[in-house]
N, C-alpha and C. Protein backbone atom coordinates (compact mmCIF):
# COMPACT_ATOMS: atom_id res chain seq x y z
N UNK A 1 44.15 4.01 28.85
CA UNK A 1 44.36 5.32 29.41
C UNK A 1 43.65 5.40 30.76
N UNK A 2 44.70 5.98 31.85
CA UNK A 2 43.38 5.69 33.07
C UNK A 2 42.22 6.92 33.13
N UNK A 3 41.81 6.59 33.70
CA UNK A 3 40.40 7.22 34.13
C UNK A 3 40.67 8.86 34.53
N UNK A 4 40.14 9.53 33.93
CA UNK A 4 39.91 11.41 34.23
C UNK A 4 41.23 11.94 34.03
N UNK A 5 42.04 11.21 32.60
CA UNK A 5 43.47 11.64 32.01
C UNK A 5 42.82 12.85 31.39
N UNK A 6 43.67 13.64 31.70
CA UNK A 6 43.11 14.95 30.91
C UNK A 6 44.56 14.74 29.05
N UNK A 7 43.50 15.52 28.30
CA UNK A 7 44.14 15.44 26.96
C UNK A 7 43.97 16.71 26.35
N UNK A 8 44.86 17.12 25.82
CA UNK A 8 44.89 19.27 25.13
C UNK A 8 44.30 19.09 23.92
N UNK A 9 43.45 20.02 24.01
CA UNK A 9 42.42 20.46 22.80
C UNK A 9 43.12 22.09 22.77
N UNK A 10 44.16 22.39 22.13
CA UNK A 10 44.17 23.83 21.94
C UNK A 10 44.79 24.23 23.02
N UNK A 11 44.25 25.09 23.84
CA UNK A 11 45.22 25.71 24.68
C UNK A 11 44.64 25.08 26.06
N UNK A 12 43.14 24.47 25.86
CA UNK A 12 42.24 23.93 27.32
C UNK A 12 43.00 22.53 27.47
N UNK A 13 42.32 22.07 28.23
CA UNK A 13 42.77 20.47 28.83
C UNK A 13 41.05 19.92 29.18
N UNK A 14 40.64 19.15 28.82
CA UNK A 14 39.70 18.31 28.94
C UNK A 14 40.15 16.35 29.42
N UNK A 15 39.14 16.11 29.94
CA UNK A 15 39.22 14.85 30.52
C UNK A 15 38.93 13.85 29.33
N UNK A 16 39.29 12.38 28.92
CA UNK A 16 38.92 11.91 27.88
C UNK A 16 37.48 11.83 27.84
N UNK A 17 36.53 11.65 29.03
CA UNK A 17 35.58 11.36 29.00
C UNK A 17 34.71 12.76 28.23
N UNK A 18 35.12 13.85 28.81
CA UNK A 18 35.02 14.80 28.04
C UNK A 18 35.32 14.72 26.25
N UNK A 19 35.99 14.40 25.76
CA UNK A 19 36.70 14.64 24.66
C UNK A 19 35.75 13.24 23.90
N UNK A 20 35.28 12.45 24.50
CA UNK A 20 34.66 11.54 23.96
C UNK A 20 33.30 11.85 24.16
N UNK A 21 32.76 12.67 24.67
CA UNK A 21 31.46 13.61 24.36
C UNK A 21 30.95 14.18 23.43
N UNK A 22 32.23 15.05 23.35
CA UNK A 22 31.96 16.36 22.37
C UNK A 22 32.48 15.25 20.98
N UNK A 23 32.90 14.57 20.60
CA UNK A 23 33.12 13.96 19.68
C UNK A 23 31.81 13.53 19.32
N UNK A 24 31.33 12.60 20.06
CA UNK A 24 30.14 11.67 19.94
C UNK A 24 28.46 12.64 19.43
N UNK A 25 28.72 14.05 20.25
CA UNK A 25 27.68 14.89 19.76
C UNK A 25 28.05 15.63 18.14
N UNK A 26 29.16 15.90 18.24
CA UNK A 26 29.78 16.01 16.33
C UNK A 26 29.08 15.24 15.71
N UNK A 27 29.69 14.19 15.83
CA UNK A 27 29.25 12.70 15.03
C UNK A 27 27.67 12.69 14.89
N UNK A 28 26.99 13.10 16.09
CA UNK A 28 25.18 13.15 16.30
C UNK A 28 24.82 14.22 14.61
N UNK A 29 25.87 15.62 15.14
CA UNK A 29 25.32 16.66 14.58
C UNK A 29 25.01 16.37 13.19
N UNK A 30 26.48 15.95 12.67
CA UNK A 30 26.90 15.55 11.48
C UNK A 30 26.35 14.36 10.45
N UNK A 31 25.61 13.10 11.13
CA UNK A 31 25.02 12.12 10.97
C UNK A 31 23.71 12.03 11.22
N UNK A 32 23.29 12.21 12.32
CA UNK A 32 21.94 12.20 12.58
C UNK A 32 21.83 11.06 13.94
N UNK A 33 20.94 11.28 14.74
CA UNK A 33 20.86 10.59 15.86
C UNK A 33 20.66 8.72 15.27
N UNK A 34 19.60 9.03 14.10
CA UNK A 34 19.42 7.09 13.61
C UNK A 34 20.90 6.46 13.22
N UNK A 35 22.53 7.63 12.99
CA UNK A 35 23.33 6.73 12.95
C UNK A 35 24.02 5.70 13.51
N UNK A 36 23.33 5.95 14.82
CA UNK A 36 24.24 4.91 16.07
C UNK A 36 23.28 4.36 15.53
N UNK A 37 22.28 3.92 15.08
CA UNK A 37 21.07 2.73 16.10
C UNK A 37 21.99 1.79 14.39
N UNK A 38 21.83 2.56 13.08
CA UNK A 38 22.13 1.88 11.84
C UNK A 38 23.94 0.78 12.01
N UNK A 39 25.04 1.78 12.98
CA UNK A 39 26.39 1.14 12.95
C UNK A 39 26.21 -0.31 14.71
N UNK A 40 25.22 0.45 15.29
CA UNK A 40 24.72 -0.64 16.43
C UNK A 40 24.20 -1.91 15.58
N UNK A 41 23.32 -1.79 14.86
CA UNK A 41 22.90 -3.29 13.79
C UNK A 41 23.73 -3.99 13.10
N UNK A 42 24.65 -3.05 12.34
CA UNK A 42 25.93 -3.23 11.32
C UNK A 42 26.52 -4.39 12.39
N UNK A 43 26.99 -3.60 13.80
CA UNK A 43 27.90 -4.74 14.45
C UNK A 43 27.32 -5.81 15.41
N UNK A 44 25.89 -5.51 15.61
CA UNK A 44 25.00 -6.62 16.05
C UNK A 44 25.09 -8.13 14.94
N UNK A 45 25.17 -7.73 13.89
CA UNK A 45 25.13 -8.75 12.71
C UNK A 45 26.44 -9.46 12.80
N UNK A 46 27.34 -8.56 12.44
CA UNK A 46 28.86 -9.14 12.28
C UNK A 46 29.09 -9.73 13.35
N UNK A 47 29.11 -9.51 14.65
CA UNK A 47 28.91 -10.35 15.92
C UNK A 47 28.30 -11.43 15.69
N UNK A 48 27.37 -11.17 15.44
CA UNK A 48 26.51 -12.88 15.07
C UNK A 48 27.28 -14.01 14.17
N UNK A 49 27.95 -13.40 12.99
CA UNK A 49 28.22 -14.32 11.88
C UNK A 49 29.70 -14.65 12.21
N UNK A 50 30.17 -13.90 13.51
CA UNK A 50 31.26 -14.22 14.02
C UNK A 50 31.27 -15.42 14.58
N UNK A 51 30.48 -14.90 16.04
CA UNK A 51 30.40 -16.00 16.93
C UNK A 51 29.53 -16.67 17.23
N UNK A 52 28.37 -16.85 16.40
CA UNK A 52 27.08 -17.19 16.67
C UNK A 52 25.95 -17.09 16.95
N UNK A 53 24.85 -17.29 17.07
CA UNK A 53 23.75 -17.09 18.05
C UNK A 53 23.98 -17.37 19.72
N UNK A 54 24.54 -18.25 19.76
CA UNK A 54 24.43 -18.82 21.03
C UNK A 54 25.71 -17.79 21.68
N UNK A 55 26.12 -17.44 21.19
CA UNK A 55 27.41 -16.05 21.82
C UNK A 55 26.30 -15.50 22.61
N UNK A 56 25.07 -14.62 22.34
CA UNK A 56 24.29 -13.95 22.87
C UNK A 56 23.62 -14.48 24.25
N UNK A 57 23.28 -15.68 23.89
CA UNK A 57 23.05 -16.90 25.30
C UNK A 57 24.07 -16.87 26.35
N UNK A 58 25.16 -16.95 26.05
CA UNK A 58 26.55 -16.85 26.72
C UNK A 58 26.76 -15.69 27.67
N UNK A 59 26.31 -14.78 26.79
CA UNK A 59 26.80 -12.99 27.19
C UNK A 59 25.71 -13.13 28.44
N UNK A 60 24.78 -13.57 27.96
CA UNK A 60 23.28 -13.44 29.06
C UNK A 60 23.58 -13.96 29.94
N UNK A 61 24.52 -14.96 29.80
CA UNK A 61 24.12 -15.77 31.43
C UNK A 61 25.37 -15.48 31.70
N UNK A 62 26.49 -15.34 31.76
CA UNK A 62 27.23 -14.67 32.21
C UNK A 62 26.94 -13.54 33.37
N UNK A 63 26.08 -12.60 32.55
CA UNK A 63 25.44 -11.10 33.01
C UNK A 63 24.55 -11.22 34.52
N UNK A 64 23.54 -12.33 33.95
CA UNK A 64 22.98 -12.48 35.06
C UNK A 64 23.82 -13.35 35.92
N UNK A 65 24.61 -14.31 35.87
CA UNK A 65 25.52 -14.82 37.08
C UNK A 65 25.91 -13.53 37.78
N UNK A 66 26.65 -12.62 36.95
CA UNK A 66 27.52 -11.19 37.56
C UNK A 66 26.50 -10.55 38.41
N UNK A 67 25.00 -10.15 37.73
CA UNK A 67 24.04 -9.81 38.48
C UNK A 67 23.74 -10.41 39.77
N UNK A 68 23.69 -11.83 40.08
CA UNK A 68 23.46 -12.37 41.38
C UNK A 68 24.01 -12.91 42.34
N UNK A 69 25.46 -12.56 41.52
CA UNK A 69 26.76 -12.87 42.58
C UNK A 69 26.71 -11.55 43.46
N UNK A 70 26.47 -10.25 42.41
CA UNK A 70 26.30 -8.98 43.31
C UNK A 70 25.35 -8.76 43.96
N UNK A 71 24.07 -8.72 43.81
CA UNK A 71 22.88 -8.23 44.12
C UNK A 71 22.18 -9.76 44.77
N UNK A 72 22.65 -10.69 44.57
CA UNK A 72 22.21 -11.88 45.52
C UNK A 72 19.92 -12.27 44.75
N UNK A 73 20.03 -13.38 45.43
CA UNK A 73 18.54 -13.84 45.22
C UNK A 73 17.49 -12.77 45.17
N UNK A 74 17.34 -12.64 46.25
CA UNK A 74 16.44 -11.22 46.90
C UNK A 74 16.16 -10.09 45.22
N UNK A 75 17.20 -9.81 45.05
CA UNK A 75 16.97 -8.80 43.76
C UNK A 75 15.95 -9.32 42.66
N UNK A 76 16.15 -10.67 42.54
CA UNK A 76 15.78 -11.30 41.36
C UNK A 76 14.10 -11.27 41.36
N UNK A 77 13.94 -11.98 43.03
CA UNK A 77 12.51 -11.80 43.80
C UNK A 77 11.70 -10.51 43.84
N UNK A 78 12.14 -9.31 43.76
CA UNK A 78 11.94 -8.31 43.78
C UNK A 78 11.63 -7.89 42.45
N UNK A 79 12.37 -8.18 41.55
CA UNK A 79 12.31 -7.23 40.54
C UNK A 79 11.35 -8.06 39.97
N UNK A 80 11.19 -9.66 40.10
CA UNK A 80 9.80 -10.55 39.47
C UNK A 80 8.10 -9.62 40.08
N UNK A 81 8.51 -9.89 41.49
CA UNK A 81 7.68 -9.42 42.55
C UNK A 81 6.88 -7.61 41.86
N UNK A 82 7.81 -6.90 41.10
CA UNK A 82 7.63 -5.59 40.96
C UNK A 82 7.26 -5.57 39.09
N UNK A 83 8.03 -6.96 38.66
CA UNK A 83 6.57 -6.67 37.52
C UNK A 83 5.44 -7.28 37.25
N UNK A 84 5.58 -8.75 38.16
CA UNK A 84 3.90 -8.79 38.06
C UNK A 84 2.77 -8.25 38.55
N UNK A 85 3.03 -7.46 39.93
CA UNK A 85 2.37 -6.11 40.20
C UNK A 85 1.80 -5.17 38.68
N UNK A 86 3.32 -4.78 37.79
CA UNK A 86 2.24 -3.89 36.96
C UNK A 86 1.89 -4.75 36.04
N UNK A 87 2.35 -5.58 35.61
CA UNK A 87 1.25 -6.83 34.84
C UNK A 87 -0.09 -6.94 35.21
N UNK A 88 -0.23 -6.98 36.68
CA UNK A 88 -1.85 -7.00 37.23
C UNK A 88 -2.56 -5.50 36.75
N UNK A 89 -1.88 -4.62 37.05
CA UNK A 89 -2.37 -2.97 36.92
C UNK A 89 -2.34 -2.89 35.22
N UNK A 90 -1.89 -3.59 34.83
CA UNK A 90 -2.29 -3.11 33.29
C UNK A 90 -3.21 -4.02 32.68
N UNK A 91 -3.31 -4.91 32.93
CA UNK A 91 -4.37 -6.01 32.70
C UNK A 91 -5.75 -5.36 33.48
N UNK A 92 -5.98 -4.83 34.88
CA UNK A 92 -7.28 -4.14 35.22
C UNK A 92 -7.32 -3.02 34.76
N UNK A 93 -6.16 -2.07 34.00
CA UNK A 93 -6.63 -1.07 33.43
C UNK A 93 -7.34 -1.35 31.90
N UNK A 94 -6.98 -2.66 31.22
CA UNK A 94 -7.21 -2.55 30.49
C UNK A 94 -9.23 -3.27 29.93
N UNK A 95 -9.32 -3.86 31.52
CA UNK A 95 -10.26 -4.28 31.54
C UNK A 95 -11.24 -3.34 32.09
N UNK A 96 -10.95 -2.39 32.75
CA UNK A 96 -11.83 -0.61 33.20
C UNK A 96 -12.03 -0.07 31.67
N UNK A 97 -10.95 -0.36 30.84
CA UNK A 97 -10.67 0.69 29.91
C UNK A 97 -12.02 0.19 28.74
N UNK A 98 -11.62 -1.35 28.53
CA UNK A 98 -12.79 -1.98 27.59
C UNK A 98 -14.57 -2.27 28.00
N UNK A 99 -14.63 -1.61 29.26
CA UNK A 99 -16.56 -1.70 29.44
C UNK A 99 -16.84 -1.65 28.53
């Protein structure tokens, strides 16, 4: 369906993205917020016994290829660059913290 198709609820018109909102908060109301995380595991598993462990290896490097075909070297440098910064800041906080 393309993108910002509107679909009739009644007499309104909503966008799917809409209509897949108000669904998804039903589903919240009705279930409880821990039901995504319980049907997220359900198909984390079945994924696995599908295609493997190494499926997950796959997906990863895939992701990051996609990541640095877009965002190039520099990003990678940066975002290393920006957490061993707070690696340092939490390691001297934690050494202020233990006098």
């Amino acid at each position: 369906m393309p993108r910002g198709k509107k679909v009739k609820e009644g007499a309104t018109e909503m966008t799917v993205a809409e209509a897949g909102r108000k669904g998804g908060q039903t589903v919240k109301e009705r279930y409880g917020s821990d039901f995504y995380g319980a049907i997220g595991r359900k198909g984390g598993s079945t994924t696995k016994e599908k295609y493997g462990p190494d499926h997950y290896a796959d997906i990863g490097r895939k992701g990051g290829q996609t990541t640095a075909d877009r965002h190039g070297q520099e990003f990678y440098e940066n975002i290393g660059r920006k957490g061993g910064q707070r690696v340092r800041e939490l390691i001297e906080r934690g050494k202020q913290s233990g006098d």
